[in-house]
N, C-alpha and C. Protein backbone atom coordinates (compact mmCIF):
# COMPACT_ATOMS: atom_id res chain seq x y z
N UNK A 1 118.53 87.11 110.30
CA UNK A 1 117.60 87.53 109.27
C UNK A 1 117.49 89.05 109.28
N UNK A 2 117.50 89.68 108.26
CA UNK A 2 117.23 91.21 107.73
C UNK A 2 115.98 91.06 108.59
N UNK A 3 115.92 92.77 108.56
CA UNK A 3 114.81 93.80 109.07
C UNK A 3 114.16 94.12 108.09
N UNK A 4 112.97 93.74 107.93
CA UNK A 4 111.92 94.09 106.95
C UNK A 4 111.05 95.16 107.27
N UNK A 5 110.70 96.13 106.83
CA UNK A 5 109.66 97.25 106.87
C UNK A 5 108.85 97.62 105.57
N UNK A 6 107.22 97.34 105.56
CA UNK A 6 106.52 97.52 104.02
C UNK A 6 105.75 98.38 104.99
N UNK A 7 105.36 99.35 104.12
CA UNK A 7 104.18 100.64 104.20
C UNK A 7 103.21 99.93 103.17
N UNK A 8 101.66 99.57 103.46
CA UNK A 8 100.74 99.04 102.57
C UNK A 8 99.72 99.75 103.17
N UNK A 9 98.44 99.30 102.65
CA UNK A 9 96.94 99.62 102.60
C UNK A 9 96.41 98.36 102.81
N UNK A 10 95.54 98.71 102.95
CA UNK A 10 94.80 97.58 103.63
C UNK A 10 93.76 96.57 101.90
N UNK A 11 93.71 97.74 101.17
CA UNK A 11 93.40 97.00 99.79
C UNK A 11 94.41 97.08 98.81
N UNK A 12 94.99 96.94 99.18
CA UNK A 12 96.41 96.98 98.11
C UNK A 12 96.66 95.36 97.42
N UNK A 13 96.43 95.09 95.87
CA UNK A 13 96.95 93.70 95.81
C UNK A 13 98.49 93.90 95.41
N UNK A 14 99.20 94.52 95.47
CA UNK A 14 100.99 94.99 95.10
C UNK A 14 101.32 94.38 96.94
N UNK A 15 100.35 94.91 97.69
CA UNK A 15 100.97 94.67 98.79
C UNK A 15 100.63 93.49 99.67
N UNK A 16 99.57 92.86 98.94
CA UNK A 16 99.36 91.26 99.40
C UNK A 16 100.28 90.87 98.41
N UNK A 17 100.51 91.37 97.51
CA UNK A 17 101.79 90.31 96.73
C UNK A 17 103.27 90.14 97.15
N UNK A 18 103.40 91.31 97.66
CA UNK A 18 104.91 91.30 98.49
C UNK A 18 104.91 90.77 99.92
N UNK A 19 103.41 90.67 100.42
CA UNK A 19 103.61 89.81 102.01
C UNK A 19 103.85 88.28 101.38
N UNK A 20 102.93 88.26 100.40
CA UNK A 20 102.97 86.31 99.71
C UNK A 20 104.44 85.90 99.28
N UNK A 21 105.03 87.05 98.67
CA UNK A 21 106.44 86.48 98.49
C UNK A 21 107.26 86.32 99.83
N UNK A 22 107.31 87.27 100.76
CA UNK A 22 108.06 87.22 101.75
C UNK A 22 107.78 86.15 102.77
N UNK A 23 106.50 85.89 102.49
CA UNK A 23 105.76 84.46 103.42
C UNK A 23 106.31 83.40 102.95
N UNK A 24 106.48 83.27 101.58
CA UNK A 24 107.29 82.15 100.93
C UNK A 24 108.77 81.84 101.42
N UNK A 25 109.37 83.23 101.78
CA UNK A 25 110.88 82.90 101.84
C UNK A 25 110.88 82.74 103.07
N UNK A 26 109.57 82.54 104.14
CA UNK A 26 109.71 82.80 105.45
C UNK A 26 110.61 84.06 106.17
N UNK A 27 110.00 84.96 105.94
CA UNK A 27 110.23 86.39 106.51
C UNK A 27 109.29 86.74 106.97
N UNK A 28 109.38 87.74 108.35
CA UNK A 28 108.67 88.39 108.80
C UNK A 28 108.96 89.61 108.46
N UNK A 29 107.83 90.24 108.66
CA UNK A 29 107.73 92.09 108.36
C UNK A 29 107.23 93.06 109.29
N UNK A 30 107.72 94.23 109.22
CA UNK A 30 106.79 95.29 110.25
C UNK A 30 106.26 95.66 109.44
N UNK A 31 104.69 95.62 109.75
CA UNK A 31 103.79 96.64 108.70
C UNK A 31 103.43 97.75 109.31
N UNK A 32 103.54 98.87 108.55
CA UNK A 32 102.77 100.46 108.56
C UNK A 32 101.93 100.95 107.93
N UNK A 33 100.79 100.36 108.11
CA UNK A 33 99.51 101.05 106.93
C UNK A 33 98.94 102.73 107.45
N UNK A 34 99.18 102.74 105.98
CA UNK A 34 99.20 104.25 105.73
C UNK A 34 97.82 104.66 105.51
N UNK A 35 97.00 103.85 105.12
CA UNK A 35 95.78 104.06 105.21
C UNK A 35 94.92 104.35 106.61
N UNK A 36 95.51 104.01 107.52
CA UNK A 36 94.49 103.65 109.30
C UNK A 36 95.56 104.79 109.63
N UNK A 37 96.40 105.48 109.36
CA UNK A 37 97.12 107.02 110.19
C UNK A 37 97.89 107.48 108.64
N UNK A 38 96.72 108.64 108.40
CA UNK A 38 97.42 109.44 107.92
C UNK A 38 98.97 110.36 107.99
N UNK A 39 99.39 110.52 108.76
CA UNK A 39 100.62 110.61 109.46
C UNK A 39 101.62 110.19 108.51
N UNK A 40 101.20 108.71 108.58
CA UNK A 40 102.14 107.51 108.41
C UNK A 40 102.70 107.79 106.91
N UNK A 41 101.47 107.99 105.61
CA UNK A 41 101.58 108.10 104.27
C UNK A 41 102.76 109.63 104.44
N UNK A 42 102.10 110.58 104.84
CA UNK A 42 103.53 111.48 104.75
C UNK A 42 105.15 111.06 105.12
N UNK A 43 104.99 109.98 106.07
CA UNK A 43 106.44 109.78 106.80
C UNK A 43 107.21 109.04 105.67
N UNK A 44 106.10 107.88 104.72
CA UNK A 44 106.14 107.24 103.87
C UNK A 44 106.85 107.92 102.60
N UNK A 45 106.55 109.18 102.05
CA UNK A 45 106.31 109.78 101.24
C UNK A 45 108.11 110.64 101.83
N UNK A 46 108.19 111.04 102.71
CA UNK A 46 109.76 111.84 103.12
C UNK A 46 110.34 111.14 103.02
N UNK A 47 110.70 109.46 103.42
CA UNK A 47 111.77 108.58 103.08
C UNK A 47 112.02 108.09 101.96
N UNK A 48 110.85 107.76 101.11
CA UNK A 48 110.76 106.96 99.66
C UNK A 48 111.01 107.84 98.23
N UNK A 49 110.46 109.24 98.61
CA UNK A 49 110.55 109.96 97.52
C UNK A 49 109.02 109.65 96.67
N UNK A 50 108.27 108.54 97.21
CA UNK A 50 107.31 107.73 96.36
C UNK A 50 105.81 107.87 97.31
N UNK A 51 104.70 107.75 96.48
CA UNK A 51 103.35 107.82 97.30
C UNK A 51 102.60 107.04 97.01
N UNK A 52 103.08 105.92 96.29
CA UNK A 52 102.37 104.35 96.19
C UNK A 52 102.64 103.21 97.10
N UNK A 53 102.14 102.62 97.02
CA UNK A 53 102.03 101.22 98.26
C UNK A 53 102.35 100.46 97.47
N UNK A 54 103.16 99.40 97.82
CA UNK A 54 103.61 98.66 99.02
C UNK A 54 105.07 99.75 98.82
N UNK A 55 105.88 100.14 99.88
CA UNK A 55 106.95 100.73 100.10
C UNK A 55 108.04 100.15 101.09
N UNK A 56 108.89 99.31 100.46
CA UNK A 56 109.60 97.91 101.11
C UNK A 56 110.97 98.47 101.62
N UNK A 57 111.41 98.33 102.54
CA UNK A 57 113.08 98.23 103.37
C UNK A 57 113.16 96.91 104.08
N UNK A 58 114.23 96.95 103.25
CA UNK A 58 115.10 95.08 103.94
C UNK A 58 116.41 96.07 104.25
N UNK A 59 116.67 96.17 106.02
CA UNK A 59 117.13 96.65 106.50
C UNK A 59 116.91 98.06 106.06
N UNK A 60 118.59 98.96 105.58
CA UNK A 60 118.66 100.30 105.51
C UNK A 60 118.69 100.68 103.55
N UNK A 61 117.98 99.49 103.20
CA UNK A 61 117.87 99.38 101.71
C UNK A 61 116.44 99.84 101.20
N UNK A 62 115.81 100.89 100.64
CA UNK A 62 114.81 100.78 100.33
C UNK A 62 114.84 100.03 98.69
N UNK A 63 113.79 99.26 98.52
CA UNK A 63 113.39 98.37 97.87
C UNK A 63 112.91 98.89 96.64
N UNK A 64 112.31 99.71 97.51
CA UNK A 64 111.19 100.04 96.19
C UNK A 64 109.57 99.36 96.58
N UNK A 65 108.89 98.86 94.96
CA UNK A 65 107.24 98.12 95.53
C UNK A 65 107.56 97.11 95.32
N UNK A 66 106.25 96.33 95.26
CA UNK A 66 106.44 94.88 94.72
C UNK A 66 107.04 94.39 93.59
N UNK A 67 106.87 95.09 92.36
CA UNK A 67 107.62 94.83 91.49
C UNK A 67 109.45 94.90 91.36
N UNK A 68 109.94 95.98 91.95
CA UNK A 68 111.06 95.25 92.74
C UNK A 68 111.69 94.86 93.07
N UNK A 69 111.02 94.44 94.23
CA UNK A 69 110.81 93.12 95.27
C UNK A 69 111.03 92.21 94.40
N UNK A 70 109.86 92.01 93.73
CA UNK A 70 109.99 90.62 92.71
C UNK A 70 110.98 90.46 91.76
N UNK A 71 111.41 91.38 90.94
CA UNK A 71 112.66 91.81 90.41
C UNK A 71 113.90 91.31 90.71
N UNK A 72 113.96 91.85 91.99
CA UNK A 72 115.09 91.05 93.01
C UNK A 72 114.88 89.59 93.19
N UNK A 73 114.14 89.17 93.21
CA UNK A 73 113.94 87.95 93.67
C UNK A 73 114.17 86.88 92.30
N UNK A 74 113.67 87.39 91.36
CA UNK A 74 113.92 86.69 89.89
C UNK A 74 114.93 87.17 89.51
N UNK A 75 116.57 87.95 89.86
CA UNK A 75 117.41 88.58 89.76
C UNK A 75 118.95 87.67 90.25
N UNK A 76 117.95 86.70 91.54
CA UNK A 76 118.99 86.31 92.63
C UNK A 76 119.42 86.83 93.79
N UNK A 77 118.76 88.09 93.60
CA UNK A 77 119.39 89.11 94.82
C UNK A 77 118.87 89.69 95.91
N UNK A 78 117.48 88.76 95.95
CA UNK A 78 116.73 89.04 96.90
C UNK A 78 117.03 88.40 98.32
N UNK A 79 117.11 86.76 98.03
CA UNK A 79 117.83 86.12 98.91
C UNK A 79 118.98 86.29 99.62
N UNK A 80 120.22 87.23 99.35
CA UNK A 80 121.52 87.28 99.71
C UNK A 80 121.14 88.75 100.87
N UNK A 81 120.25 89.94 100.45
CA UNK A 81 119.72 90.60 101.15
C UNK A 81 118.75 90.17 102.48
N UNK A 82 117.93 89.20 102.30
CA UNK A 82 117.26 89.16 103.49
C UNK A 82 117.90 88.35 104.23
N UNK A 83 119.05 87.80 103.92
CA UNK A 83 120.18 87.02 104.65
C UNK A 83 121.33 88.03 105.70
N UNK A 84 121.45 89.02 104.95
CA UNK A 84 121.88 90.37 105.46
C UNK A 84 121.62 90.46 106.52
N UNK A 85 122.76 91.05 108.21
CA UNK A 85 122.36 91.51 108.60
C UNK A 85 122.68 92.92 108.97
C-alpha cells in the first residue's frame, strides 16, 4: 500500500472528507495539522505551492485537496495510485 501524507486542521470539512474517502478504500494516513504547529503550515505551503487544507501525497505525488482526491477517485485513478508502491 502507498504512503499517504494529508496536512489538515482540525475544522476542516475538505479534510474530514478526504479521511472518509480514504477510510472507505481502507487506507491509512499520516496526519500533519497545521493548525496545533505553526511551523507545519509553512512547511505545507514550501512543498504544495498552496495554503489551503486538506494538502494530500500518495507517496511522492502531490494530490492536491479533496476535490482532487475525489476527482481521482471518480476518474479511476485513484485506486491504481494507492496500490502504488
Amino acid at each position: 500500500m502507498s504512503r499517504v501524507i494529508m496536512y489538515t486542521t482540525a475544522i476542516c470539512p475538505y479534510c474530514n472528507n478526504a479521511k472518509k474517502l480514504l477510510q472507505q478504500k481502507g487506507v491509512t494516513w499520516e496526519e500533519i495539522r497545521v493548525d496545533s504547529q505553526p511551523g507545519l503550515r509553512e512547511e505545507m505551503i514550501e512543498k504544495s505551492g498552496q495554503r489551503t487544507v486538506p494538502q494530500i501525497w500518495i507517496n511522492d505525488f502531490h494530490v492536491g485537496g479533496f476535490t482532487d482526491l475525489w476527482a481521482l477517485d471518480k476518474a479511476g485513478k485513484l485506486d491504481p495510485l494507492l496500490k502504488a508502491q
